[in-house]
N, C-alpha and C. Protein backbone atom coordinates (compact mmCIF):
# COMPACT_ATOMS: atom_id res chain seq x y z
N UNK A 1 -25.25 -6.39 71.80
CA UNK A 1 -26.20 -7.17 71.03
C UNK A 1 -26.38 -8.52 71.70
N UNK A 2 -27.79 -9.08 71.83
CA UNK A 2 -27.54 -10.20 72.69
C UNK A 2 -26.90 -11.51 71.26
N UNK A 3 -26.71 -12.63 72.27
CA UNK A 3 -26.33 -13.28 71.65
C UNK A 3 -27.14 -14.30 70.42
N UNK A 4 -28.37 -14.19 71.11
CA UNK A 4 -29.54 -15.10 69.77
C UNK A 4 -29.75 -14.41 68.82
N UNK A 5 -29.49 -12.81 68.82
CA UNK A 5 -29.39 -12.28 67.57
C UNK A 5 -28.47 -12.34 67.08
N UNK A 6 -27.38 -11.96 67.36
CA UNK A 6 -26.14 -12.41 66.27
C UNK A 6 -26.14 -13.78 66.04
N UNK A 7 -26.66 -14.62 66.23
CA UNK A 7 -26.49 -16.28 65.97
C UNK A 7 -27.76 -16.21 65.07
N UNK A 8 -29.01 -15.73 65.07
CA UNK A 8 -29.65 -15.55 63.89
C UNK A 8 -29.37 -15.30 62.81
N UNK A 9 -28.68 -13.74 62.88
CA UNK A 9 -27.95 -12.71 61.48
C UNK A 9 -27.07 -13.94 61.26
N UNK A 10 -26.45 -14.06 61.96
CA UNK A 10 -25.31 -15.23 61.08
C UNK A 10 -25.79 -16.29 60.45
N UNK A 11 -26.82 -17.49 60.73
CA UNK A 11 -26.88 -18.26 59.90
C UNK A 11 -28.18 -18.00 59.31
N UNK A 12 -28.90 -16.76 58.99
CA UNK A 12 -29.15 -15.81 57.66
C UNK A 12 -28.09 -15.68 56.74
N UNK A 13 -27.23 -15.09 56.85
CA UNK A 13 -26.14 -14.55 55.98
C UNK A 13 -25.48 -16.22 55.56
N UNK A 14 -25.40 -17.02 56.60
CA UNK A 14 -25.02 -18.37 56.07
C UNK A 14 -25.86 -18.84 54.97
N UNK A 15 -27.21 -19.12 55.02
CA UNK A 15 -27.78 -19.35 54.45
C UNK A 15 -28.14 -18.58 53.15
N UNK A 16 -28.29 -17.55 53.13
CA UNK A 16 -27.81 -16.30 51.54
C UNK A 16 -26.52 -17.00 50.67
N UNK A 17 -25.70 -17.25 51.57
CA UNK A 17 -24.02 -17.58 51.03
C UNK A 17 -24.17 -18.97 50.86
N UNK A 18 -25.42 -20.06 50.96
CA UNK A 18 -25.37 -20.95 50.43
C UNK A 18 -24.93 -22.24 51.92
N UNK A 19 -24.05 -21.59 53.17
CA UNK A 19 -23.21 -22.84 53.92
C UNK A 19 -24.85 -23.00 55.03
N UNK A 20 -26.02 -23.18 54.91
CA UNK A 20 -27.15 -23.02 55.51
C UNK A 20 -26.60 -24.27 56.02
N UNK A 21 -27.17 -24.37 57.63
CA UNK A 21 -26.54 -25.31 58.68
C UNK A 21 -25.28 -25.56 59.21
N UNK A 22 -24.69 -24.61 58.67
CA UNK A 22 -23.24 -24.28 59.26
C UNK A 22 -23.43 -23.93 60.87
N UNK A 23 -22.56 -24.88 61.77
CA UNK A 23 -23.02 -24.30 63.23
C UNK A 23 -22.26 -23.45 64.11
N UNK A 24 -22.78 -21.70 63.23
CA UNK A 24 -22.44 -20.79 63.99
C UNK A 24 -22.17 -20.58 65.62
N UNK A 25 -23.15 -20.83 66.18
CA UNK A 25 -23.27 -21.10 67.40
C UNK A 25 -22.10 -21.56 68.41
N UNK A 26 -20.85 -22.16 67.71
CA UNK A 26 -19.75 -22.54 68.13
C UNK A 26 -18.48 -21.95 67.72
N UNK A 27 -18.73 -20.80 66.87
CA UNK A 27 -17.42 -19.90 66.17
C UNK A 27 -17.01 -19.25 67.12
N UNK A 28 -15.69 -19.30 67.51
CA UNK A 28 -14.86 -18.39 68.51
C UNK A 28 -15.04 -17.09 67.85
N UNK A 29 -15.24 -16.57 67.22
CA UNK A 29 -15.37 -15.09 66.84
C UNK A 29 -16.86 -14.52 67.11
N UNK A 30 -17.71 -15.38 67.79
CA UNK A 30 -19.20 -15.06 68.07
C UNK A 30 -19.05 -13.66 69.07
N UNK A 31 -18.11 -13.95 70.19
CA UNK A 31 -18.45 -12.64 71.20
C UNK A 31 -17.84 -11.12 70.02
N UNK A 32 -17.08 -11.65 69.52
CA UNK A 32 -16.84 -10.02 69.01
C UNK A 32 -17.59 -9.69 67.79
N UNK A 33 -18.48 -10.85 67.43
CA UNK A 33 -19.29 -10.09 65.96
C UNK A 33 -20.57 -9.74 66.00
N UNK A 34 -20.09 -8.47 65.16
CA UNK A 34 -21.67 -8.08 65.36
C UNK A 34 -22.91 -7.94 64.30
N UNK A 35 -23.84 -7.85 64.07
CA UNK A 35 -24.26 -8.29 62.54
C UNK A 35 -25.85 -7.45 62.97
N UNK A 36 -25.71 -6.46 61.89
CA UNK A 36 -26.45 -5.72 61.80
C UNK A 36 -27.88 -5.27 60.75
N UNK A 37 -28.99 -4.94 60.76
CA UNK A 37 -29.95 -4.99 59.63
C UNK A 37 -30.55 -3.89 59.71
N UNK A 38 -30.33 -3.83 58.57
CA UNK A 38 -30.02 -2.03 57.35
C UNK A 38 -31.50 -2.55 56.32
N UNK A 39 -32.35 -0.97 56.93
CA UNK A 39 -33.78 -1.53 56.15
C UNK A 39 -33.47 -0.24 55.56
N UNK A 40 -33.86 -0.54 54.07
CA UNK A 40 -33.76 0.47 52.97
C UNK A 40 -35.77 1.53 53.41
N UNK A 41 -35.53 2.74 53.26
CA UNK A 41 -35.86 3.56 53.28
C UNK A 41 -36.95 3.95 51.62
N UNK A 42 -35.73 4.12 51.03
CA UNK A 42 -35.88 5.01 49.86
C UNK A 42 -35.02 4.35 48.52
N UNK A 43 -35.10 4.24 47.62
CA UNK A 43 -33.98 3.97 46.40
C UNK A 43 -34.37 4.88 45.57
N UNK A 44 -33.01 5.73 45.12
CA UNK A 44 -33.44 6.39 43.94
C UNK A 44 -32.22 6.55 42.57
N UNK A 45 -33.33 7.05 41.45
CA UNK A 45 -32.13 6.82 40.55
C UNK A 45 -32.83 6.90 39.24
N UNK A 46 -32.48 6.83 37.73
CA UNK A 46 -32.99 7.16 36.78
C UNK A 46 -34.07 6.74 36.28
N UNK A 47 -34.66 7.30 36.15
CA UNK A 47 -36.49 6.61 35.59
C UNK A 47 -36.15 5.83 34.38
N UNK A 48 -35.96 6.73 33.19
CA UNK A 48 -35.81 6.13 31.95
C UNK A 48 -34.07 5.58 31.38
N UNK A 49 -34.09 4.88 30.59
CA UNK A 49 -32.75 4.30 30.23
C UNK A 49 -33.09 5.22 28.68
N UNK A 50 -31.62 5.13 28.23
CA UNK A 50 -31.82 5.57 26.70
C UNK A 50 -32.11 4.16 25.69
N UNK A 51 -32.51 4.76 25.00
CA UNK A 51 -33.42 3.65 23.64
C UNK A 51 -32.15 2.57 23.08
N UNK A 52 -30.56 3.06 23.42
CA UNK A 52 -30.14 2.08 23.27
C UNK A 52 -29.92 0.79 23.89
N UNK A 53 -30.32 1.09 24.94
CA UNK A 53 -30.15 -0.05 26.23
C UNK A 53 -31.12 -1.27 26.05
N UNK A 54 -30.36 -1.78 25.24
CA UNK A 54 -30.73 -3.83 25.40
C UNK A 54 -30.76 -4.33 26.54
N UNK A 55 -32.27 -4.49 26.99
CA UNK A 55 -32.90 -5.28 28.51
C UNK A 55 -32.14 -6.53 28.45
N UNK A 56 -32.21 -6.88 27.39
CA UNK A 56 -32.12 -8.25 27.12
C UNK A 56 -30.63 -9.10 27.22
N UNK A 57 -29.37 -8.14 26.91
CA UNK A 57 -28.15 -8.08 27.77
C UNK A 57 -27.89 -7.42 28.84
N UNK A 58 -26.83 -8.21 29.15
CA UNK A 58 -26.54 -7.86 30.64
C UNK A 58 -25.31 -6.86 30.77
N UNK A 59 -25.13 -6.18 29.71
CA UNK A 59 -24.23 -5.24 29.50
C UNK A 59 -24.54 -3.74 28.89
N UNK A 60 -24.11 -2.85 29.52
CA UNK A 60 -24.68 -1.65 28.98
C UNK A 60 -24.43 -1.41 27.70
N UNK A 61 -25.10 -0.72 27.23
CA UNK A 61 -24.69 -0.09 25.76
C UNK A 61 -23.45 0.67 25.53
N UNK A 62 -22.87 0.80 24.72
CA UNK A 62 -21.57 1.68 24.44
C UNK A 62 -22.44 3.01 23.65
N UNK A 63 -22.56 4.53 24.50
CA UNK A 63 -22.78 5.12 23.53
C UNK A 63 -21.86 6.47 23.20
N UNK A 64 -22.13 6.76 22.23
CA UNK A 64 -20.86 8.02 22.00
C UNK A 64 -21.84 9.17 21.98
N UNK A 65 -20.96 9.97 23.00
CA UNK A 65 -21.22 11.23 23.40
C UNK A 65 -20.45 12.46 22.24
């Protein structure tokens, strides 16, 4: 991987994590890291929720089976 890309991905991921201007560019762990970007395809998964599920918390419903 050249090196301006991993010094990109990194202060991306710096910047996600909040330390934005952190100067990667000088981390002794630069030659061995490698930092990679994973483009989603597809997501899948349940259409509908059941009628007990409150959007409005952030906790699932308890239901008895």
């Amino acid at each position: 991987m050249e090196v301006k890309s991993r010094i990109r991905g990194l202060e991306l991921l710096c910047e996600h994590c909040g330390y934005a201007g952190h100067p990667v560019d000088v981390c002794l762990g630069l030659p061995i890291t490698n930092v990679f970007k994973v483009e989603i395809e597809s997501i899948t998964g349940k259409r509908t929720l059941p009628e007990a599920w409150n959007q409005a918390s952030d906790e699932a419903p308890y239901l008895d089976e």
